[in-house]
N, C-alpha and C. Protein backbone atom coordinates (compact mmCIF):
# COMPACT_ATOMS: atom_id res chain seq x y z
N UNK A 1 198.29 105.60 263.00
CA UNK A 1 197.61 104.65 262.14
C UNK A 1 198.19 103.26 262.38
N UNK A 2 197.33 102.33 262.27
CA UNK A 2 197.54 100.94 262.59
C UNK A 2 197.65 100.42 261.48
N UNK A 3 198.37 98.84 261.22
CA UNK A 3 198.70 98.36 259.84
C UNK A 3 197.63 96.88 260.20
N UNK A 4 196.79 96.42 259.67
CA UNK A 4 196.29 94.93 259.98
C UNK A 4 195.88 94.29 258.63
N UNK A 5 195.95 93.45 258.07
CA UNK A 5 195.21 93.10 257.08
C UNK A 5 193.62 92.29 257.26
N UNK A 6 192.81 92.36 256.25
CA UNK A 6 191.58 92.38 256.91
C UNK A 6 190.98 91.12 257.85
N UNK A 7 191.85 89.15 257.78
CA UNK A 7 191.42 88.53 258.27
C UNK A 7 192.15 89.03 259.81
N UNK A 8 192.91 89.22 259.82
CA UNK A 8 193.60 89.71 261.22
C UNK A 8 192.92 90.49 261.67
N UNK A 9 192.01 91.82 261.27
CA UNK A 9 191.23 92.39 261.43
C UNK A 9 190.15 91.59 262.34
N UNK A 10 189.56 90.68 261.35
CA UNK A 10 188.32 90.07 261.49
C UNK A 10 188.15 89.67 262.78
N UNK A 11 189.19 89.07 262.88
CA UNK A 11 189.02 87.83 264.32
C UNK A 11 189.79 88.97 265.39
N UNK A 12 189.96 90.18 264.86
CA UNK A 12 189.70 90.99 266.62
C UNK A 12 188.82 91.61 266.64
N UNK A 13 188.51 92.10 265.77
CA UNK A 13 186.24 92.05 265.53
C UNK A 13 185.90 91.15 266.61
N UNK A 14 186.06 90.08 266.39
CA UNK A 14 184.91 89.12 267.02
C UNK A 14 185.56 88.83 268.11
N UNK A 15 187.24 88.88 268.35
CA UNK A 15 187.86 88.51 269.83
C UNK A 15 187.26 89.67 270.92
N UNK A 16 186.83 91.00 270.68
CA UNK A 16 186.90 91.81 271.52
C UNK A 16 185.28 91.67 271.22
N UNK A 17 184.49 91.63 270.34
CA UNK A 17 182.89 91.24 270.55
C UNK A 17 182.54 90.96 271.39
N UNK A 18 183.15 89.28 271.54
CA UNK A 18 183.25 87.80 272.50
C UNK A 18 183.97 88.48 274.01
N UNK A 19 184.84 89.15 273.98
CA UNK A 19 185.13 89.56 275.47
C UNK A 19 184.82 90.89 276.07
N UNK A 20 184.73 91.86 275.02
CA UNK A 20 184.22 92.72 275.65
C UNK A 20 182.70 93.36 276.10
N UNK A 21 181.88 93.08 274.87
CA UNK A 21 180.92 93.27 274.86
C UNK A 21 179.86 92.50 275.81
N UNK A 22 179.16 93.68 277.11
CA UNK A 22 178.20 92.81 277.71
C UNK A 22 177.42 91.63 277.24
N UNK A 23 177.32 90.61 277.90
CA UNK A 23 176.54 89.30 277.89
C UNK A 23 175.07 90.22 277.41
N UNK A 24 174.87 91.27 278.45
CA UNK A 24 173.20 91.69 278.85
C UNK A 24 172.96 92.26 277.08
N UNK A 25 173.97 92.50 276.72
CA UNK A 25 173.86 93.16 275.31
C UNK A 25 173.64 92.05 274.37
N UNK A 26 174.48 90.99 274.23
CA UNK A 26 174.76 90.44 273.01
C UNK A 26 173.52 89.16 273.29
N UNK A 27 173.00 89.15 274.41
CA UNK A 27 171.93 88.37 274.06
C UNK A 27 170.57 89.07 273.88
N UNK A 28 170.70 89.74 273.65
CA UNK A 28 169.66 90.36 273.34
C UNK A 28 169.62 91.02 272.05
N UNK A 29 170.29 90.80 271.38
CA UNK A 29 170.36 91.11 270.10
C UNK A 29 169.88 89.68 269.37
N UNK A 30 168.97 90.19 268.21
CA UNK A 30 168.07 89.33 267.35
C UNK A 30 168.35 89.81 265.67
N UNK A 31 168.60 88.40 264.98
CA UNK A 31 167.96 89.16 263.89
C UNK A 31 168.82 90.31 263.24
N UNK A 32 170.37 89.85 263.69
CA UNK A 32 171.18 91.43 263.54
C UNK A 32 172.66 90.44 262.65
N UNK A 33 173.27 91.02 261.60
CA UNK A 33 174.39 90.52 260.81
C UNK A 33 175.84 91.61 261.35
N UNK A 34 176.80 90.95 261.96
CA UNK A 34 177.75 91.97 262.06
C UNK A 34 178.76 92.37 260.69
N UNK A 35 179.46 92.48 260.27
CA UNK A 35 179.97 92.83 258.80
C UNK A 35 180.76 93.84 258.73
N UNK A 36 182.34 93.26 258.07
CA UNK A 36 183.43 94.35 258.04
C UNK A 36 183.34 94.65 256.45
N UNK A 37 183.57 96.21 256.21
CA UNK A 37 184.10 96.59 254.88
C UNK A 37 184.98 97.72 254.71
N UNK A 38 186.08 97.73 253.97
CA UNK A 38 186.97 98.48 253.43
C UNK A 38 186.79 100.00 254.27
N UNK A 39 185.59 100.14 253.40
CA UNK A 39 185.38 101.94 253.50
C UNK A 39 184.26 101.92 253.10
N UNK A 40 183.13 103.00 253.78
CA UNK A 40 181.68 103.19 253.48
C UNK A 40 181.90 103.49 252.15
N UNK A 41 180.49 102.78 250.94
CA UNK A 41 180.22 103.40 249.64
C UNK A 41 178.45 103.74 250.07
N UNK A 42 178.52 104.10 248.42
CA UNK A 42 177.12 104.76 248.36
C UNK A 42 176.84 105.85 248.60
N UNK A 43 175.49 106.03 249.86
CA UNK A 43 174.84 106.68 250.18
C UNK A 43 176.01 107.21 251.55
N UNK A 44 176.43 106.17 252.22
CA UNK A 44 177.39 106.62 253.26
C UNK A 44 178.47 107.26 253.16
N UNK A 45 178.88 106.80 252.04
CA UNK A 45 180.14 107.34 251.81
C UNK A 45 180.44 108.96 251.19
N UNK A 46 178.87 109.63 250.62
CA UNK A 46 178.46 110.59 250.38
C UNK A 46 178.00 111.39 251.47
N UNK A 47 177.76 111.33 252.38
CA UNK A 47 177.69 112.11 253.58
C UNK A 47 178.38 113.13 253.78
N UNK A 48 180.07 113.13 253.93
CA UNK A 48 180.54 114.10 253.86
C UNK A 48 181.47 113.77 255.49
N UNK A 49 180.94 112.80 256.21
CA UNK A 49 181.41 112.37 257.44
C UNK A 49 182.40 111.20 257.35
N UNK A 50 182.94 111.08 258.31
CA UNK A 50 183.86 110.11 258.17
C UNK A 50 183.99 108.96 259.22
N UNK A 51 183.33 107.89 258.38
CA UNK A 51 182.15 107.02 259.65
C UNK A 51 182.75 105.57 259.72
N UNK A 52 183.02 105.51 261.05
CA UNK A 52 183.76 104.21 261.89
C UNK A 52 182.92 102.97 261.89
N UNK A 53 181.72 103.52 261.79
CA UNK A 53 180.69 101.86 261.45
C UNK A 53 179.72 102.39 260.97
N UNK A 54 178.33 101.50 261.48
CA UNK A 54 176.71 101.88 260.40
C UNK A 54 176.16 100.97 261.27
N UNK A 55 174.75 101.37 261.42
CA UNK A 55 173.65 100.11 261.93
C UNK A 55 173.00 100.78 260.76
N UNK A 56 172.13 99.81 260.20
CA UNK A 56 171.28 100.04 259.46
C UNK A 56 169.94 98.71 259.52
N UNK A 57 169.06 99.04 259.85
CA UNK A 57 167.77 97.98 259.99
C UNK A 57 166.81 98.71 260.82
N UNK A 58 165.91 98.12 261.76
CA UNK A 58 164.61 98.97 262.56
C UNK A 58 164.98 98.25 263.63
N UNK A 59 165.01 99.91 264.68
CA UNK A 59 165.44 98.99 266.02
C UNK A 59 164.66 97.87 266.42
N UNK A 60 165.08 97.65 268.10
CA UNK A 60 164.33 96.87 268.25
C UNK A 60 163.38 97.41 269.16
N UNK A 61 163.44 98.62 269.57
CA UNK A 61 162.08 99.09 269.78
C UNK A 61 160.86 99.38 268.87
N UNK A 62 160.94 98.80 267.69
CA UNK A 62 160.03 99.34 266.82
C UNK A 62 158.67 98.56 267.28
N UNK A 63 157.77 99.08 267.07
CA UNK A 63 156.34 98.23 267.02
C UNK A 63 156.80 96.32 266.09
N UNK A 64 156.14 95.88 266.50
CA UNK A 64 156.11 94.64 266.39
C UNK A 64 155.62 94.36 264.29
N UNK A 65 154.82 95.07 264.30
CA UNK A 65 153.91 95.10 263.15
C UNK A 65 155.46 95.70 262.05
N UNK A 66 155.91 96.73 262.33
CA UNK A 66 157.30 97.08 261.32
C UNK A 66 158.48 95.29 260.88
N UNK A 67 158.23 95.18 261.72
CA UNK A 67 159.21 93.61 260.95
C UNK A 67 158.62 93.03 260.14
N UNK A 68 157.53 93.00 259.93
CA UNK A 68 156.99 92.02 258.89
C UNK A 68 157.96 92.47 257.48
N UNK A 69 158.40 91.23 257.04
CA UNK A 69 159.11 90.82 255.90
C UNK A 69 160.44 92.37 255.68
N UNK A 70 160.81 92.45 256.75
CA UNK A 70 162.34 92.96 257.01
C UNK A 70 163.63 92.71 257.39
N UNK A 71 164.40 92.87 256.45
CA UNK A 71 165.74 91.63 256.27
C UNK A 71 166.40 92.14 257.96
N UNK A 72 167.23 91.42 257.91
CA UNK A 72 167.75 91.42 259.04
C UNK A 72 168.61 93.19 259.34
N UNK A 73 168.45 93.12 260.64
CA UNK A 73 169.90 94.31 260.85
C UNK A 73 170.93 94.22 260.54
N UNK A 74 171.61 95.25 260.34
CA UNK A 74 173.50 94.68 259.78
C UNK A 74 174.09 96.04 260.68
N UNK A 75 175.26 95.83 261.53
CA UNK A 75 176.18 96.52 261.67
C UNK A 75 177.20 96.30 260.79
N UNK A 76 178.09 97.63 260.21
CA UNK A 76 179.24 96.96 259.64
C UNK A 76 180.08 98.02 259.99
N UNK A 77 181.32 97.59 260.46
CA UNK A 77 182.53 98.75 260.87
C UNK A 77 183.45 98.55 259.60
N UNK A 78 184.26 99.51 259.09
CA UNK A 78 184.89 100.48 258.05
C UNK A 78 186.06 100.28 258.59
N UNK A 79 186.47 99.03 258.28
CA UNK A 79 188.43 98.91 258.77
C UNK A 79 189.16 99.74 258.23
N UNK A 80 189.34 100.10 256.54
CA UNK A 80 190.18 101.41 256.63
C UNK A 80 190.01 102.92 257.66
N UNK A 81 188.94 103.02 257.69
CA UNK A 81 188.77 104.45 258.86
C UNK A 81 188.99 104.28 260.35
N UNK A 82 188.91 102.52 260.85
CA UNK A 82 188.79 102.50 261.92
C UNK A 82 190.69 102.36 261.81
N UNK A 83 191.27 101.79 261.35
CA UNK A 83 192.90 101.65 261.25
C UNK A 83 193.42 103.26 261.24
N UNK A 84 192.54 104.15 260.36
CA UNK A 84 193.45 105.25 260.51
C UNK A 84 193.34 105.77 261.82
N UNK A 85 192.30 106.10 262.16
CA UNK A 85 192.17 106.67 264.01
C UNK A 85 192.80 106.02 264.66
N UNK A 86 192.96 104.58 265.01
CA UNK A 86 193.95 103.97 265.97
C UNK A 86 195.28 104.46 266.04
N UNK A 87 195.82 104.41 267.19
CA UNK A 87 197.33 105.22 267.54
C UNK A 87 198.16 103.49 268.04
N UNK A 88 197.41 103.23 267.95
CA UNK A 88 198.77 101.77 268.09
C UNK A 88 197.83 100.64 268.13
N UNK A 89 198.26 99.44 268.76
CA UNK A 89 197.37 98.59 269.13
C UNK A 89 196.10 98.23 270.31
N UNK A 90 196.58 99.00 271.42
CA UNK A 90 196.03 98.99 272.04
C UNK A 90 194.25 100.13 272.22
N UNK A 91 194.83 101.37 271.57
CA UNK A 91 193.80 102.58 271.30
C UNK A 91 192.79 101.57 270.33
N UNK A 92 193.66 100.87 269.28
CA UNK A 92 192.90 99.85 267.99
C UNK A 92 191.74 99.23 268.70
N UNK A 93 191.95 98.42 270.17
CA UNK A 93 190.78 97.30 270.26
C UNK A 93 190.03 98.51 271.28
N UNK A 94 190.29 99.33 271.81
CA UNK A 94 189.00 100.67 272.60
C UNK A 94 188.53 101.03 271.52
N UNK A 95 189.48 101.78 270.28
CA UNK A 95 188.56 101.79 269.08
C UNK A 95 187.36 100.95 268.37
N UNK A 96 187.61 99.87 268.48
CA UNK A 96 186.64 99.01 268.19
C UNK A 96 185.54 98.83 268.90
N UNK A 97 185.84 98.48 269.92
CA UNK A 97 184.79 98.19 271.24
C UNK A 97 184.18 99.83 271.23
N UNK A 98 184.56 100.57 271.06
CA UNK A 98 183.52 102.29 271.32
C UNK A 98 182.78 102.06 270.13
N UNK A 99 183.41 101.48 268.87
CA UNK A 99 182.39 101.81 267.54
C UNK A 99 181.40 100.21 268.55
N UNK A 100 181.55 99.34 268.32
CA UNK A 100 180.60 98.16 268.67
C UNK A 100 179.47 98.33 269.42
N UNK A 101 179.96 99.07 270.23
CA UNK A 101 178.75 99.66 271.56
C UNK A 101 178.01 100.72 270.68
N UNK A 102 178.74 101.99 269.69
CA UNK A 102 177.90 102.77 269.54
C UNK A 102 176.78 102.27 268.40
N UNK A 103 177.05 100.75 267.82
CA UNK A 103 175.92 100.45 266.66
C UNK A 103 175.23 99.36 267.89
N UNK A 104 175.73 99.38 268.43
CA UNK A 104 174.68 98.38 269.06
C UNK A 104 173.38 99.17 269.60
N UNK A 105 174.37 100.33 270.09
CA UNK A 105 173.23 101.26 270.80
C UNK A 105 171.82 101.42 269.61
N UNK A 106 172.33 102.27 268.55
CA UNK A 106 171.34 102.42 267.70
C UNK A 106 170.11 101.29 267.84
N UNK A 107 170.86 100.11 267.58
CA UNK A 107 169.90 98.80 267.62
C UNK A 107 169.03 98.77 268.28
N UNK A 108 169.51 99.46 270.05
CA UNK A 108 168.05 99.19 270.66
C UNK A 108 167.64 100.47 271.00
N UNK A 109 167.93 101.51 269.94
CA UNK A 109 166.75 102.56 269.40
C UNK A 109 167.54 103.80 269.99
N UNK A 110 168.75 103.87 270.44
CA UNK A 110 169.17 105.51 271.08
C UNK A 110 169.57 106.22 269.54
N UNK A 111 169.69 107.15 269.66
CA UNK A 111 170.08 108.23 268.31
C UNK A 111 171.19 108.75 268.76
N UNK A 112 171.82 109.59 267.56
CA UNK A 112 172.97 110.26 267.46
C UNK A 112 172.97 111.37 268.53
N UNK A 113 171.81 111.98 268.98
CA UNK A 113 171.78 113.05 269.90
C UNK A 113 172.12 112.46 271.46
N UNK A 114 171.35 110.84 271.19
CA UNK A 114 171.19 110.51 272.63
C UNK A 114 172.63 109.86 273.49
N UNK A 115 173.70 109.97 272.27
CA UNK A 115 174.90 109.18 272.65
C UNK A 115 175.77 110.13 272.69
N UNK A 116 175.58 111.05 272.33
CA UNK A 116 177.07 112.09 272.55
C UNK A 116 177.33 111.69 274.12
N UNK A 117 176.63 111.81 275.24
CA UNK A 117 177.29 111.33 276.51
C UNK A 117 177.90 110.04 276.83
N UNK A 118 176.87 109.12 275.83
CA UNK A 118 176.84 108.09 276.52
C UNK A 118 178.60 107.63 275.95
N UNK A 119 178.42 107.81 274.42
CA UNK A 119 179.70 107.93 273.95
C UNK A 119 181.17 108.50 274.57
N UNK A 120 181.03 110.08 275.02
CA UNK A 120 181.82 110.31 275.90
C UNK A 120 182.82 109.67 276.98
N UNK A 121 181.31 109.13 277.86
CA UNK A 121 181.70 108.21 279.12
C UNK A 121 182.15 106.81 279.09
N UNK A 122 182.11 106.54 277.68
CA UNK A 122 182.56 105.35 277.13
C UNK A 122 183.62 105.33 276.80
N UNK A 123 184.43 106.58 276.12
CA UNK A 123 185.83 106.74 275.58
C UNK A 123 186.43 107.80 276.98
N UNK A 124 185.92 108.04 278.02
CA UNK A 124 186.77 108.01 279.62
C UNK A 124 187.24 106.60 279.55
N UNK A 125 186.46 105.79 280.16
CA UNK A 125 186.33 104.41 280.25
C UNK A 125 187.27 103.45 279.65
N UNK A 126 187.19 103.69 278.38
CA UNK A 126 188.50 103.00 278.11
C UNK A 126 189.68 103.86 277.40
N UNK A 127 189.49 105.18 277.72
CA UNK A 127 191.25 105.80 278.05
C UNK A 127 190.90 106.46 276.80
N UNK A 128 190.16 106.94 275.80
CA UNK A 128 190.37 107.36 274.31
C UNK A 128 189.79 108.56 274.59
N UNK A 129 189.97 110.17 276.15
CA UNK A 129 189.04 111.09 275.50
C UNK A 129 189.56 111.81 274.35
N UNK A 130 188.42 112.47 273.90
CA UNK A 130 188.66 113.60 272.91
C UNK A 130 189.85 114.34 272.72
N UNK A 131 190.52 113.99 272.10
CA UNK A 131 192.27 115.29 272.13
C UNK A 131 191.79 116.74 271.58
């Protein structure tokens, strides 16, 4: 488990956004709010899972006609859950960058079925497989 408090948090949110995350990705995102919180409530937090981020909005494959008067997308990653999985600092920013990619994915319409690989080959990639 990692110790950060949340503005320290914040700005490696957005330091590893800004460097890691493809160009081909982040411009192409529209219309989307990124957003850190504590720990999922609600509806999420009732699941029963124990969840490192959220996209929530209509991809952007949706028909054109679904946006009409629909607030924006929001990703938001769950700094207490993402701090407990991290094993130091370094696992911390692959941690991040695997959750970033996997809400981005949603965004442009893959599902939970369609990422178990893609996810996989993503945490080869930057050193985090499955223990």
């Amino acid at each position: 488990m990692v110790e950060m408090d949340s503005e320290e948090f914040a700005a490696l949110v957005r330091e590893i956004y800004e460097r890691e995350i493809p160009a081909r990705f982040k411009d192409a995102l529209e219309n989307i709010a990124l957003t850190i919180e504590d720990e999922p409530t609600g509806r999420a937090a009732r699941d029963g899972r124990t969840l490192l981020g959220l996209y929530e909005g209509v991809p952007k494959i949706a028909p054109f006609s679904v946006f009409h008067g629909v607030q924006p997308s929001k990703i938001t990653l769950y700094q207490k859950n993402i701090l407990h999985y991290a094993r130091d600092r370094r696992d911390l920013e692959a941690l991040i960058q695997e959750v970033l990619m996997h809400e981005i994915a949603h965004y442009f319409g893959y599902g939970e079925r369609d990422m178990i690989h893609m996810d996989a080959r993503l945490r080869r990639k930057l050193g985090r497989e499955e223990e």
